[in-house]
PDB file of N, CA and C in Angstrom:
ATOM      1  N   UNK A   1     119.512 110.365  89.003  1.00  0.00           N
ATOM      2  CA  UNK A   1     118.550 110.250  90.078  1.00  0.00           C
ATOM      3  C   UNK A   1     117.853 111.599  90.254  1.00  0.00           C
ATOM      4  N   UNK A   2     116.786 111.752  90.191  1.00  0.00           N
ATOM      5  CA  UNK A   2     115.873 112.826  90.115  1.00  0.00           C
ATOM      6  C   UNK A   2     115.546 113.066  91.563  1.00  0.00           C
ATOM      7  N   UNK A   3     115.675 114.728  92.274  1.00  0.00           N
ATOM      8  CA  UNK A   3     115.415 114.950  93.409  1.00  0.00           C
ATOM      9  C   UNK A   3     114.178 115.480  93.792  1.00  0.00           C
ATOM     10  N   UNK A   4     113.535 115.682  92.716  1.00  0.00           N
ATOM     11  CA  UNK A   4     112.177 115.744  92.207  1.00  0.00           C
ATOM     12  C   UNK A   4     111.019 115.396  93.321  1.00  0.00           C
ATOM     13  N   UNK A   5     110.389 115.836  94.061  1.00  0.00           N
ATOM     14  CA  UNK A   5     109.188 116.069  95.244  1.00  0.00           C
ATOM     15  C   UNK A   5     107.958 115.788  94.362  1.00  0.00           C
ATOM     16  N   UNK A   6     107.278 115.075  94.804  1.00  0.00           N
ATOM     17  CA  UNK A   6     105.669 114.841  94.274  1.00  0.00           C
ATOM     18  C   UNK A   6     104.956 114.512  95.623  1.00  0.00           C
ATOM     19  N   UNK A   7     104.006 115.204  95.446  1.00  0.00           N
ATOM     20  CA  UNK A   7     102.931 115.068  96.725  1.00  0.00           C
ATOM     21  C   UNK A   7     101.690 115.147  96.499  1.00  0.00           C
ATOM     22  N   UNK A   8     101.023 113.781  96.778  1.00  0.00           N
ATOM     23  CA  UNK A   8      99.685 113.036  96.532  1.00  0.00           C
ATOM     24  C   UNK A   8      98.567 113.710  97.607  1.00  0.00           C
ATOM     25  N   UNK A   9      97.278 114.239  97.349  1.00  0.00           N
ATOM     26  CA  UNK A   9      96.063 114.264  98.196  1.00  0.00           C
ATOM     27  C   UNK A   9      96.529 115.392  99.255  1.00  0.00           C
ATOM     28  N   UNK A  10      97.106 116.342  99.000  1.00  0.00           N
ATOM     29  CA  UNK A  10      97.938 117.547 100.203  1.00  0.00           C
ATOM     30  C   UNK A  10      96.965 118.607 100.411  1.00  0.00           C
ATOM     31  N   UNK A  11      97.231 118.883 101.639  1.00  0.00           N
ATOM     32  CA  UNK A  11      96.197 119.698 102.262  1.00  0.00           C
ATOM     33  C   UNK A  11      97.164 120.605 103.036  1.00  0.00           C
ATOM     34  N   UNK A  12      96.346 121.799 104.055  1.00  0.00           N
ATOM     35  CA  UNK A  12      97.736 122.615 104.838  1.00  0.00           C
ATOM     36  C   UNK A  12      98.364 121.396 106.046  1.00  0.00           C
ATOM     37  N   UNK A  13      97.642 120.433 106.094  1.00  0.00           N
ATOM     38  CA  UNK A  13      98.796 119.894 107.523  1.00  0.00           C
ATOM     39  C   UNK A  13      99.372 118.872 107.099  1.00  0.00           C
ATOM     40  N   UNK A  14      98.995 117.995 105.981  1.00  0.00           N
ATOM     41  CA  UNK A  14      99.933 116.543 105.587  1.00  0.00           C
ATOM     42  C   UNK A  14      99.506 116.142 103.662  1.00  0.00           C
ATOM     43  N   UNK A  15     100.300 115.699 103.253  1.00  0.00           N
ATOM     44  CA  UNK A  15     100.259 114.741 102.172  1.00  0.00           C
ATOM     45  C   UNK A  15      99.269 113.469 102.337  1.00  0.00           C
ATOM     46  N   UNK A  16      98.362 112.653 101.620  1.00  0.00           N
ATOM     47  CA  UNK A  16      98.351 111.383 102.442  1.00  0.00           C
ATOM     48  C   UNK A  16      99.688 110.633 101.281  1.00  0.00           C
ATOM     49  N   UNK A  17     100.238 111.189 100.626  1.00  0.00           N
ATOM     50  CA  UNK A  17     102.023 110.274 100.424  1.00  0.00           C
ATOM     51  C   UNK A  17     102.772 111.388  99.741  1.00  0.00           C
ATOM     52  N   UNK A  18     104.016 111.758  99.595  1.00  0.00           N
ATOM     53  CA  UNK A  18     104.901 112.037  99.137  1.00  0.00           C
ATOM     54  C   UNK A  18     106.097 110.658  98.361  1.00  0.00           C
ATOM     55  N   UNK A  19     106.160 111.353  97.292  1.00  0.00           N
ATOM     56  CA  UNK A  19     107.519 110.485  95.988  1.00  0.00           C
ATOM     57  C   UNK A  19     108.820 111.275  96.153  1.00  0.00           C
ATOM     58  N   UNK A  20     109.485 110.391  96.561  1.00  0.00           N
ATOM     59  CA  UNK A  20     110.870 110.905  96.466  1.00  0.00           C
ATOM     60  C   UNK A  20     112.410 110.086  95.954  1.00  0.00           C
ATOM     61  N   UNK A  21     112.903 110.009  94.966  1.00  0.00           N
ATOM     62  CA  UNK A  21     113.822 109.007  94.506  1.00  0.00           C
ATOM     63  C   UNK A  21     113.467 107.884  94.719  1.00  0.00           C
ATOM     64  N   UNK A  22     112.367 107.410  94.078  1.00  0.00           N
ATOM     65  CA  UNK A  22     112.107 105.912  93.634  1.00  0.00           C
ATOM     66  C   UNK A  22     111.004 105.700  94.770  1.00  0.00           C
ATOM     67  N   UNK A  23     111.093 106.248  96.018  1.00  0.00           N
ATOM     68  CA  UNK A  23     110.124 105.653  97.029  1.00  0.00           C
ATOM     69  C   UNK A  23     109.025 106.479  97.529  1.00  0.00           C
ATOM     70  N   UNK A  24     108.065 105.774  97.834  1.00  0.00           N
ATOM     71  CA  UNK A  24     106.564 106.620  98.305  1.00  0.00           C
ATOM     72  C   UNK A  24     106.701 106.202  99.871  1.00  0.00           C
ATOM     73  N   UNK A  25     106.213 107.141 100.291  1.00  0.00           N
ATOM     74  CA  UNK A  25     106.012 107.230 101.703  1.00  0.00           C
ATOM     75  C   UNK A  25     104.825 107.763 101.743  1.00  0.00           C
ATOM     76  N   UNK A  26     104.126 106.854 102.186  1.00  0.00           N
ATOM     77  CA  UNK A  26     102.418 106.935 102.535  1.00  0.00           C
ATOM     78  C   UNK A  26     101.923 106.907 104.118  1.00  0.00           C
ATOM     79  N   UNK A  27     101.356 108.539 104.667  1.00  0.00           N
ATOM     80  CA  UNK A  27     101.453 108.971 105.740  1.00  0.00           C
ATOM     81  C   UNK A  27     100.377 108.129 106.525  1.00  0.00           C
ATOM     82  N   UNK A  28     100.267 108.053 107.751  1.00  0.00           N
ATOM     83  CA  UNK A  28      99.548 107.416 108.368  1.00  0.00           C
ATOM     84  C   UNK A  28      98.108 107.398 108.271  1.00  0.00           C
ATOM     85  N   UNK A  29      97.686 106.010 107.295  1.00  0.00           N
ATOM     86  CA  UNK A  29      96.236 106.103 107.776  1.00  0.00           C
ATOM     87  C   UNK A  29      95.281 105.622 108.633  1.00  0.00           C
ATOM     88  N   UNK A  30      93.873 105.895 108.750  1.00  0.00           N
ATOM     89  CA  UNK A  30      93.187 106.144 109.692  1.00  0.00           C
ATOM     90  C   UNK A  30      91.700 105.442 109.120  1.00  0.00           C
ATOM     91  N   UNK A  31      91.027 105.126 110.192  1.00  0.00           N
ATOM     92  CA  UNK A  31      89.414 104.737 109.192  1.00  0.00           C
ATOM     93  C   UNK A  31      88.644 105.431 109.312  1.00  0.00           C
ATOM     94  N   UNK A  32      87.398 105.440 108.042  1.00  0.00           N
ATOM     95  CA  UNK A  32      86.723 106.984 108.171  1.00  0.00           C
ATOM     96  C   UNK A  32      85.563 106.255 108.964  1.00  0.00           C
ATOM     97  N   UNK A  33      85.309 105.360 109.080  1.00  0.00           N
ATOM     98  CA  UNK A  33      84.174 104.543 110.145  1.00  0.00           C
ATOM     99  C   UNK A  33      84.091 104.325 111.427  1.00  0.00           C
ATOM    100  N   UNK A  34      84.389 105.652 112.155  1.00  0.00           N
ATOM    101  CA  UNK A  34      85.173 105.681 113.690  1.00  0.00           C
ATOM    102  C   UNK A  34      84.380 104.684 114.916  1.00  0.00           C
ATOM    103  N   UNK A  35      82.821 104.392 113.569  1.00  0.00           N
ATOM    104  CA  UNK A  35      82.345 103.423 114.729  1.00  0.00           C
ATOM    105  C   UNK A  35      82.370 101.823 114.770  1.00  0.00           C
ATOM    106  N   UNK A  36      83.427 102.009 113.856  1.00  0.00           N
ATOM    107  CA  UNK A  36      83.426  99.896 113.352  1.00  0.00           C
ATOM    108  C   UNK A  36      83.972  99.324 114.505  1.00  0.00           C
ATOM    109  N   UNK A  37      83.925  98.561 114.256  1.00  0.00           N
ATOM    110  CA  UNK A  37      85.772  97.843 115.289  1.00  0.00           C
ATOM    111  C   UNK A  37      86.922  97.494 114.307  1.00  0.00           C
ATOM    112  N   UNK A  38      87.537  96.836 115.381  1.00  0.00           N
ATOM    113  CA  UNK A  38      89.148  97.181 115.196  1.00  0.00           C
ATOM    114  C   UNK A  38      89.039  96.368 113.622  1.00  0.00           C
ATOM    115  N   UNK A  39      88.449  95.025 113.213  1.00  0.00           N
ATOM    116  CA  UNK A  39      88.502  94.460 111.613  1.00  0.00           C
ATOM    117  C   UNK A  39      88.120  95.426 110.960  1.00  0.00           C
ATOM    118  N   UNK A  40      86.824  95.721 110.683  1.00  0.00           N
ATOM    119  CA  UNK A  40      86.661  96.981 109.941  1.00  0.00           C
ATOM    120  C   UNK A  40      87.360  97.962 109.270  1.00  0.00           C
ATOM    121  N   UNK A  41      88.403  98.895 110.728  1.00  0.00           N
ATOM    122  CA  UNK A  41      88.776  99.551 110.387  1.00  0.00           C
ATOM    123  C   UNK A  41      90.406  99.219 110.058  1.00  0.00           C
ATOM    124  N   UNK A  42      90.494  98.219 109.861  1.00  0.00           N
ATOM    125  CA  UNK A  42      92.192  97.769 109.724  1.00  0.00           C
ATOM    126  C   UNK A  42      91.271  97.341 108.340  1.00  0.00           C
ATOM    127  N   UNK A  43      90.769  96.726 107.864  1.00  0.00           N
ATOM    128  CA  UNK A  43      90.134  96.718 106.258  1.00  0.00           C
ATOM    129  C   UNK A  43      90.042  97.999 105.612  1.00  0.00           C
ATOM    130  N   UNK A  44      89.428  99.073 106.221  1.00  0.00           N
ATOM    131  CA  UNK A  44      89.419 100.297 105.741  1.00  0.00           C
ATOM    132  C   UNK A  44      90.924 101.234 105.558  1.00  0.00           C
ATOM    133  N   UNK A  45      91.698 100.926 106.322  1.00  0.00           N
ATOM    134  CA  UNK A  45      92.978 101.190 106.244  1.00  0.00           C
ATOM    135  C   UNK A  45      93.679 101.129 105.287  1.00  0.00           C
ATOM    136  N   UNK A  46      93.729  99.740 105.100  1.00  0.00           N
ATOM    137  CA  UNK A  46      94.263  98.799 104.233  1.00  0.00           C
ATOM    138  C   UNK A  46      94.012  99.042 102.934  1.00  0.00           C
ATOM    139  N   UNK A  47      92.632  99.604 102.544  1.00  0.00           N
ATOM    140  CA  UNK A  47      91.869  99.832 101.498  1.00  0.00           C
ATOM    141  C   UNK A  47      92.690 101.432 100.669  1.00  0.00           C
ATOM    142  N   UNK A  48      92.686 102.105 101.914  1.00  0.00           N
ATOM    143  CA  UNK A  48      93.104 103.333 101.934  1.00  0.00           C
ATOM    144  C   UNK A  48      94.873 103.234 101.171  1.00  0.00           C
ATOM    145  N   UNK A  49      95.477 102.508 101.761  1.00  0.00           N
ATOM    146  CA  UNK A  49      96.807 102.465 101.573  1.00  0.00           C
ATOM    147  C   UNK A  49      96.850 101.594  99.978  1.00  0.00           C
ATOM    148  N   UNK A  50      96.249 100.772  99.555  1.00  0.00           N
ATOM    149  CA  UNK A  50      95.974 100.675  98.414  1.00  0.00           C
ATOM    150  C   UNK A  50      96.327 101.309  97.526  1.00  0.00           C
ATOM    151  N   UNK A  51      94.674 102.288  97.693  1.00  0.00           N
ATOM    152  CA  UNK A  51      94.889 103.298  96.577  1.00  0.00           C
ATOM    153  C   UNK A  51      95.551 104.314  96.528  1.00  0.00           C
ATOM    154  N   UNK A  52      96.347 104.805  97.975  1.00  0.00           N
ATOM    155  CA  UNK A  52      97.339 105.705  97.573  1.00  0.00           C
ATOM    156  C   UNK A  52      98.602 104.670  96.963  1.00  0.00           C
ATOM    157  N   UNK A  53      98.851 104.043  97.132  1.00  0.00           N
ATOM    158  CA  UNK A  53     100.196 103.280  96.392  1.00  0.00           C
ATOM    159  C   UNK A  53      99.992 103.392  95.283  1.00  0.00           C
ATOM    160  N   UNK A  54      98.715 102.603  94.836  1.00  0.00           N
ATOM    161  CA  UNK A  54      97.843 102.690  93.060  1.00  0.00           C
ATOM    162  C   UNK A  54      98.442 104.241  92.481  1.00  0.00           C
ATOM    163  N   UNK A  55      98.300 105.253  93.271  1.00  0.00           N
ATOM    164  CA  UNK A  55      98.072 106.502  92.666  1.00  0.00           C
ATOM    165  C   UNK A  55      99.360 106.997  92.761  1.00  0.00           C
ATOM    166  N   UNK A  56     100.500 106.349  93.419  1.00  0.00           N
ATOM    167  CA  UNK A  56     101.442 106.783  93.219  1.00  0.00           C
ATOM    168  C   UNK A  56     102.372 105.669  92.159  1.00  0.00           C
ATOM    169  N   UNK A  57     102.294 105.023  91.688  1.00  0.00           N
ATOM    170  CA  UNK A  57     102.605 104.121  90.813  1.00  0.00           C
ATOM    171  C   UNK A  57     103.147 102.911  91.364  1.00  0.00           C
ATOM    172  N   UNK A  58     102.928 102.410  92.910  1.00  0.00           N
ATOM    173  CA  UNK A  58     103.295 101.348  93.510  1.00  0.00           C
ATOM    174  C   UNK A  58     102.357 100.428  93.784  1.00  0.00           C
ATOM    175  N   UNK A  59     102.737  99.159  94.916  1.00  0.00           N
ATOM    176  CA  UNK A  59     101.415  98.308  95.390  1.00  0.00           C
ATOM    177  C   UNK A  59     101.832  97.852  96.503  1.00  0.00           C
ATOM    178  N   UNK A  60     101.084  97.373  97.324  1.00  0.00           N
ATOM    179  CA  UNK A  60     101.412  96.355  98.744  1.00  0.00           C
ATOM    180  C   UNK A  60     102.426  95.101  98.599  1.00  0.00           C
ATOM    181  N   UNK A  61     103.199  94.777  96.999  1.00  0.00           N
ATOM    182  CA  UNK A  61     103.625  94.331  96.720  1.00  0.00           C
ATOM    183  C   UNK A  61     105.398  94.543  97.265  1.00  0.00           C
ATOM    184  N   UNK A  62     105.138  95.616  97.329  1.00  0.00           N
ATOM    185  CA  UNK A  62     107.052  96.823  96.894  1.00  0.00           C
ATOM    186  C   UNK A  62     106.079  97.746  98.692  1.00  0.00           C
ATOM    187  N   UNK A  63     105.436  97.205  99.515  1.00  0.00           N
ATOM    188  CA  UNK A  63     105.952  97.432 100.704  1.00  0.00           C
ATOM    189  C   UNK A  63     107.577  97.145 101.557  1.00  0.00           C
ATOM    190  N   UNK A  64     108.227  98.469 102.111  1.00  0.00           N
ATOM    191  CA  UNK A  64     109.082  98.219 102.524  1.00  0.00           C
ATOM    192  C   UNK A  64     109.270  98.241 103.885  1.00  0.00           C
ATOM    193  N   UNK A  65     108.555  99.277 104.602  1.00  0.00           N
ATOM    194  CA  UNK A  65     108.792  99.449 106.041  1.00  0.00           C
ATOM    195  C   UNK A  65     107.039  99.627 106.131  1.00  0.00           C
ATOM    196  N   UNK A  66     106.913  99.140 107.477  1.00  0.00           N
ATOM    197  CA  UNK A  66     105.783  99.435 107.721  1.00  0.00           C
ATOM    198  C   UNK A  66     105.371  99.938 109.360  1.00  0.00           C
ATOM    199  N   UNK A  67     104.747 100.658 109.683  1.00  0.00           N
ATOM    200  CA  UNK A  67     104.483 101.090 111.364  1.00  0.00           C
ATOM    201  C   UNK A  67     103.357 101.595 111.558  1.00  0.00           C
ATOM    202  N   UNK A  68     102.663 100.585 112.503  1.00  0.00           N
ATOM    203  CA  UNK A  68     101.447  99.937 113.109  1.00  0.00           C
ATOM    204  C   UNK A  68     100.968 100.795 114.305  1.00  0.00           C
ATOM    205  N   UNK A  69     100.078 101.311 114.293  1.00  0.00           N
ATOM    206  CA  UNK A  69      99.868 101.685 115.851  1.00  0.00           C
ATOM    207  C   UNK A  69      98.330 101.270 116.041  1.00  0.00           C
ATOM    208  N   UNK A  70      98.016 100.479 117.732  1.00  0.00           N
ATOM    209  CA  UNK A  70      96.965 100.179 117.681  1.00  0.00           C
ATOM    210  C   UNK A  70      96.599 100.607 119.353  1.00  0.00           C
ATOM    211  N   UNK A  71      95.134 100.894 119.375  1.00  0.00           N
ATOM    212  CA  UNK A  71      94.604 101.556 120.172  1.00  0.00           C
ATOM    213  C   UNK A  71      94.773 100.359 121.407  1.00  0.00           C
ATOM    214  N   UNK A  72      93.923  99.052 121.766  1.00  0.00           N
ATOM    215  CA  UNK A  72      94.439  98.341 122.256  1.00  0.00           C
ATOM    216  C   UNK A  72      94.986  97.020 122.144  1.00  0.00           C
ATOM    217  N   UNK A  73      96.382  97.022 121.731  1.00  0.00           N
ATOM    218  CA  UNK A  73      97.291  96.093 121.273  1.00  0.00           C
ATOM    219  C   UNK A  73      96.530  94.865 121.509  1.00  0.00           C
ATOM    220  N   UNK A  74      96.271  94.427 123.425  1.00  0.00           N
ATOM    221  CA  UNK A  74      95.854  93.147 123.858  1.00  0.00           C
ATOM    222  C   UNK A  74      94.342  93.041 122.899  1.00  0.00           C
ATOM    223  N   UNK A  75      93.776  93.704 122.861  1.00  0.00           N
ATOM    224  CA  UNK A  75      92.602  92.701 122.222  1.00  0.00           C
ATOM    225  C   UNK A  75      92.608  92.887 120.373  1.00  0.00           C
ATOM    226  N   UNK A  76      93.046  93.916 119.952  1.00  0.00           N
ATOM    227  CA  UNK A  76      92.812  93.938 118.607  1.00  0.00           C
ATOM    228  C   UNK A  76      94.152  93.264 117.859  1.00  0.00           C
ATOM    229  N   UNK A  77      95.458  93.274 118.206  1.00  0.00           N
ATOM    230  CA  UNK A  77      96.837  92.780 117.722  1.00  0.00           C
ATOM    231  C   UNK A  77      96.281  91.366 116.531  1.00  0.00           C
ATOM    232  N   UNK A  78      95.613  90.320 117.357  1.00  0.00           N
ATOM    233  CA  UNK A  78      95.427  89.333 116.902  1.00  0.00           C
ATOM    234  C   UNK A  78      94.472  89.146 115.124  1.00  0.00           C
ATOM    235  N   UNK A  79      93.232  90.677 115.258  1.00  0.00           N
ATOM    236  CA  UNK A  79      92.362  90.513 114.161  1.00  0.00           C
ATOM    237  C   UNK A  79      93.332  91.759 113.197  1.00  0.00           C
ATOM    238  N   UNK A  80      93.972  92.267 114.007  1.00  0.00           N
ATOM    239  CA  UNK A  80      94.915  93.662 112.776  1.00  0.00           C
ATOM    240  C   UNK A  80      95.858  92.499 111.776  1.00  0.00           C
ATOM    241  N   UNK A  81      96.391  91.184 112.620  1.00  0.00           N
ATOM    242  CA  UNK A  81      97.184  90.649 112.099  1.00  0.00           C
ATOM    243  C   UNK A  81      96.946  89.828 111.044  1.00  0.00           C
ATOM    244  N   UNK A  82      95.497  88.964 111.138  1.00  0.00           N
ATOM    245  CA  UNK A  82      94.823  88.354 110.398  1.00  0.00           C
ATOM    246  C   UNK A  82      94.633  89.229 109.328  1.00  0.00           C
ATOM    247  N   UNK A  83      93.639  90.298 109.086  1.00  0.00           N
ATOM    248  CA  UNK A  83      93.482  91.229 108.085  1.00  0.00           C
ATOM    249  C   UNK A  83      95.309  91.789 107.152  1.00  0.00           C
ATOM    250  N   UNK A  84      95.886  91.916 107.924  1.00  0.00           N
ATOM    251  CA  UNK A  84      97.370  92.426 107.797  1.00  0.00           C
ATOM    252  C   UNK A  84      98.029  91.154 106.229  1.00  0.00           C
ATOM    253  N   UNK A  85      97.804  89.914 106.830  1.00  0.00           N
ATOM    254  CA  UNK A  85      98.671  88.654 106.228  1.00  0.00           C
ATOM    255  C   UNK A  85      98.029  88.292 105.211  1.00  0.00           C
ATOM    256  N   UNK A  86      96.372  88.285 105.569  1.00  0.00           N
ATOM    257  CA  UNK A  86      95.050  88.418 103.742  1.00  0.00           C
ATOM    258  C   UNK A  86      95.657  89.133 103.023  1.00  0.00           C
ATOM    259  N   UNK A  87      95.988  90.120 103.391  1.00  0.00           N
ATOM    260  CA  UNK A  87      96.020  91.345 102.368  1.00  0.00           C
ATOM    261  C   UNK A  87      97.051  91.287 101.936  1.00  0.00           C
ATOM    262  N   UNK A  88      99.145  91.229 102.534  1.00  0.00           N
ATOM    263  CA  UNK A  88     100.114  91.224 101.920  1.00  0.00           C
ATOM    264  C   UNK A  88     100.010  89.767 100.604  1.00  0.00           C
ATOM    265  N   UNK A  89     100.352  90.327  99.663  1.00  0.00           N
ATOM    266  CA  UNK A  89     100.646  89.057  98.611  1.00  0.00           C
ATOM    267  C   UNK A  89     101.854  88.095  99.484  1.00  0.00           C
ATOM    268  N   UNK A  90     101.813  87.000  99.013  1.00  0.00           N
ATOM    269  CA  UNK A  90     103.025  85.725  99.694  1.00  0.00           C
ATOM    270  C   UNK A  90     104.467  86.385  99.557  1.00  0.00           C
ATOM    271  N   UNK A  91     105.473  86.243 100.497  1.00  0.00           N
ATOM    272  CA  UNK A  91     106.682  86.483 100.148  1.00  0.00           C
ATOM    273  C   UNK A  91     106.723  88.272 100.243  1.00  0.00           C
ATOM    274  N   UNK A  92     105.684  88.778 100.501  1.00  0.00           N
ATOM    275  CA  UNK A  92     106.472  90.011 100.484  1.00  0.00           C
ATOM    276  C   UNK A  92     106.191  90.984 101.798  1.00  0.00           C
ATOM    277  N   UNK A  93     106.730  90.456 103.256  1.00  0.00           N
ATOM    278  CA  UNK A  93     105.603  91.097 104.092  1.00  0.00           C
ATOM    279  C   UNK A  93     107.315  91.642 103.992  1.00  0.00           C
ATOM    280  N   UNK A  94     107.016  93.062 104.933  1.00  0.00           N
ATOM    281  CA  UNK A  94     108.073  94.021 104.955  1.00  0.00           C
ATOM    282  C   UNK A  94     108.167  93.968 106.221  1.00  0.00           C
ATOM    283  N   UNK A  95     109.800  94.680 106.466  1.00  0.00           N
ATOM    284  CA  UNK A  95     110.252  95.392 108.026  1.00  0.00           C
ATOM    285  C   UNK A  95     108.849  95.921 108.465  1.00  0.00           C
ATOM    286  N   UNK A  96     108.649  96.085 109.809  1.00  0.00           N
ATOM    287  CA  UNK A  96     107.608  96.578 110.650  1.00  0.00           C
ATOM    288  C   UNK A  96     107.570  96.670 112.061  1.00  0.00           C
ATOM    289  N   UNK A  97     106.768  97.305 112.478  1.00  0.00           N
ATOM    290  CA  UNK A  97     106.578  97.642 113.988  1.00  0.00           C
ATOM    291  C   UNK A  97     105.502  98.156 114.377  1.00  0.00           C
ATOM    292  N   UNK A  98     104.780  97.436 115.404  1.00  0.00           N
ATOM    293  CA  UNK A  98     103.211  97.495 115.567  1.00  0.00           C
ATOM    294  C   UNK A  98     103.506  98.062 117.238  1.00  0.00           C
ATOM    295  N   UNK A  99     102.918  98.811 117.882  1.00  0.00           N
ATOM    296  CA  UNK A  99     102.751  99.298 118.991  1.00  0.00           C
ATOM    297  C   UNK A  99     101.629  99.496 119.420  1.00  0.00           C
ATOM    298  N   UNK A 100     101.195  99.628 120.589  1.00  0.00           N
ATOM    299  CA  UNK A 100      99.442 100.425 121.201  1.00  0.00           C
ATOM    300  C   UNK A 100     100.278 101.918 121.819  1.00  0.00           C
ATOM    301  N   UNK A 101      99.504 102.303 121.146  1.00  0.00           N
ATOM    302  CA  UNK A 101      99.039 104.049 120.986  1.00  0.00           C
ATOM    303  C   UNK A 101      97.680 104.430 121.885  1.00  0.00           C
ATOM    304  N   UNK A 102      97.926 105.438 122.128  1.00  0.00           N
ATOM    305  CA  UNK A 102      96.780 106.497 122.118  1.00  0.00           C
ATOM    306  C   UNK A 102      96.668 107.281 120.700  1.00  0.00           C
ATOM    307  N   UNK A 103      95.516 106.904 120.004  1.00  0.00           N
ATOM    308  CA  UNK A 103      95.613 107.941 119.007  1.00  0.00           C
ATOM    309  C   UNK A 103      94.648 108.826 118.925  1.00  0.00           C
ATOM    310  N   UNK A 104      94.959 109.671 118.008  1.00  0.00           N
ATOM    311  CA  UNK A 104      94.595 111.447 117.962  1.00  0.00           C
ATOM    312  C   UNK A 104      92.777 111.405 118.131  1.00  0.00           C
ATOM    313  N   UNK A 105      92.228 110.606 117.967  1.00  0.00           N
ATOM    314  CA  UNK A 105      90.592 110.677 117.967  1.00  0.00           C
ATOM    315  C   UNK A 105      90.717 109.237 118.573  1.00  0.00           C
ATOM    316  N   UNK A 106      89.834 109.051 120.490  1.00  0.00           N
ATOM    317  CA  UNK A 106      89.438 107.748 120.625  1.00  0.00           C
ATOM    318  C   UNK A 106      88.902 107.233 119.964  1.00  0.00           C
ATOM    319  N   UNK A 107      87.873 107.258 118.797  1.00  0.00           N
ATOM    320  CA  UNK A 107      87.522 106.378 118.194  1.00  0.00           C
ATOM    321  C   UNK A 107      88.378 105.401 117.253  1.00  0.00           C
ATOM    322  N   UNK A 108      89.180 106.131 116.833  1.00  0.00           N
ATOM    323  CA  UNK A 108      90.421 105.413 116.021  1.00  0.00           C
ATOM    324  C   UNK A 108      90.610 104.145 116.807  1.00  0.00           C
ATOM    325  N   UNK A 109      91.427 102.742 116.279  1.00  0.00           N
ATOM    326  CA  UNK A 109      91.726 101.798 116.900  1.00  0.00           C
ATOM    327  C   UNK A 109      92.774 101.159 116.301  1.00  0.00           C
ATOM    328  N   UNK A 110      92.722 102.093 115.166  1.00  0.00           N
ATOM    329  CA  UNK A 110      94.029 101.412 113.747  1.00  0.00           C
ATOM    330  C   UNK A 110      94.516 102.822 113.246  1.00  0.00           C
ATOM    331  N   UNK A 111      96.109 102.721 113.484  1.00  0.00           N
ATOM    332  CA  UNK A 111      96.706 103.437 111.854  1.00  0.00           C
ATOM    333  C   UNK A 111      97.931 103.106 111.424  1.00  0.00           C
ATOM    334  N   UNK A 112      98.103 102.913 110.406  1.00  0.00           N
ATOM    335  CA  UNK A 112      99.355 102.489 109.363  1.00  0.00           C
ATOM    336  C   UNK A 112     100.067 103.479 108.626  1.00  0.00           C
ATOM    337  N   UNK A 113     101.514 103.137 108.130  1.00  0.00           N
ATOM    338  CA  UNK A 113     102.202 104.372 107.971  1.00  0.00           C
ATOM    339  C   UNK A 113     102.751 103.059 107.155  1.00  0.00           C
ATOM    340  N   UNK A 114     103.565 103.684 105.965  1.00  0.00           N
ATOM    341  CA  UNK A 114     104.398 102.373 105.131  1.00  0.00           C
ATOM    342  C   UNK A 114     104.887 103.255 104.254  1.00  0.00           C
ATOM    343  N   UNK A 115     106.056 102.251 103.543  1.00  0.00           N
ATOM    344  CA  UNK A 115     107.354 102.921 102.924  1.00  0.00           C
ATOM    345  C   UNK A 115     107.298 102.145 101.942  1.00  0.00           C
ATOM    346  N   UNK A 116     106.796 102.183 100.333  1.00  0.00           N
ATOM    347  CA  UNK A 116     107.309 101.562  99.459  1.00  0.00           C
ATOM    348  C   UNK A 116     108.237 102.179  98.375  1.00  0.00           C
ATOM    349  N   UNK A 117     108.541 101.078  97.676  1.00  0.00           N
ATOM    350  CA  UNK A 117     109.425 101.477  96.432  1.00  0.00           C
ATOM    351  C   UNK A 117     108.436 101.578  95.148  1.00  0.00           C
ATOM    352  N   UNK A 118     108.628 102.491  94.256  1.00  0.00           N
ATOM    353  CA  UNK A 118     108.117 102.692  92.938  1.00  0.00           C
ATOM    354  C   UNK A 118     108.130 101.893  91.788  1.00  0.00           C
ATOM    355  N   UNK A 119     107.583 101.638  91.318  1.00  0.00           N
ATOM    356  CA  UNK A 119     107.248 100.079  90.021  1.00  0.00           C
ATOM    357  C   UNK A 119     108.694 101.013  88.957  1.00  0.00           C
TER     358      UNK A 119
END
């Protein structure tokens, strides 16, 4: 088992994922369209988390944990969830936990954080 650190897209304050023994941990993302609404930017998210999995040799497939935060739960919960269930392939939705947040820029209304395993 290799203890081996790899870190994807790093800058001085975050990774957007780190590899560590078999699993990627892909840091919370965010949409760069701060003026969409809440579909939009849970598509843009989604998009985002993609291609960091892609680039770390995983997929939405080998999602394991996942944690949701949404700006306001009562009205957006329902279209994050729709976009959320399109997007997981059948059979593989993972552990999770969705909350309403305040997050770091009001415009935000979506961000995702997820734990997969490596192909």
């Amino acid at each position: 088992m290799s203890h081996d650190i790899q870190r994807i897209d790093t800058n001085a304050r975050l990774s957007g994922c780190v590899l560590h023994n078999g699993l990627v941990y892909v840091s919370g993302q965010v949409p760069t369209t701060l003026d969409a609404n809440a579909k939009q930017q849970t598509l843009e998210v989604l998009a985002k988390i993609d291609a960091l999995l892609e680039q770390s040799g995983s997929d939405k497939s080998r999602i394991l944990t996942a944690q949701i935060w949404i700006k306001n739960i009562a009205e957006d919960f329902a279209v994050f969830n729709e976009c959320w269930e399109a997007w997981l392939p059948d059979g593989s939705a993972p552990a999770r936990a969705a909350i309403q947040a305040d997050l770091a820029r009001p415009q935000v209304l979506v961000e995702v954080m997820v734990t997969a395993s490596v192909k």
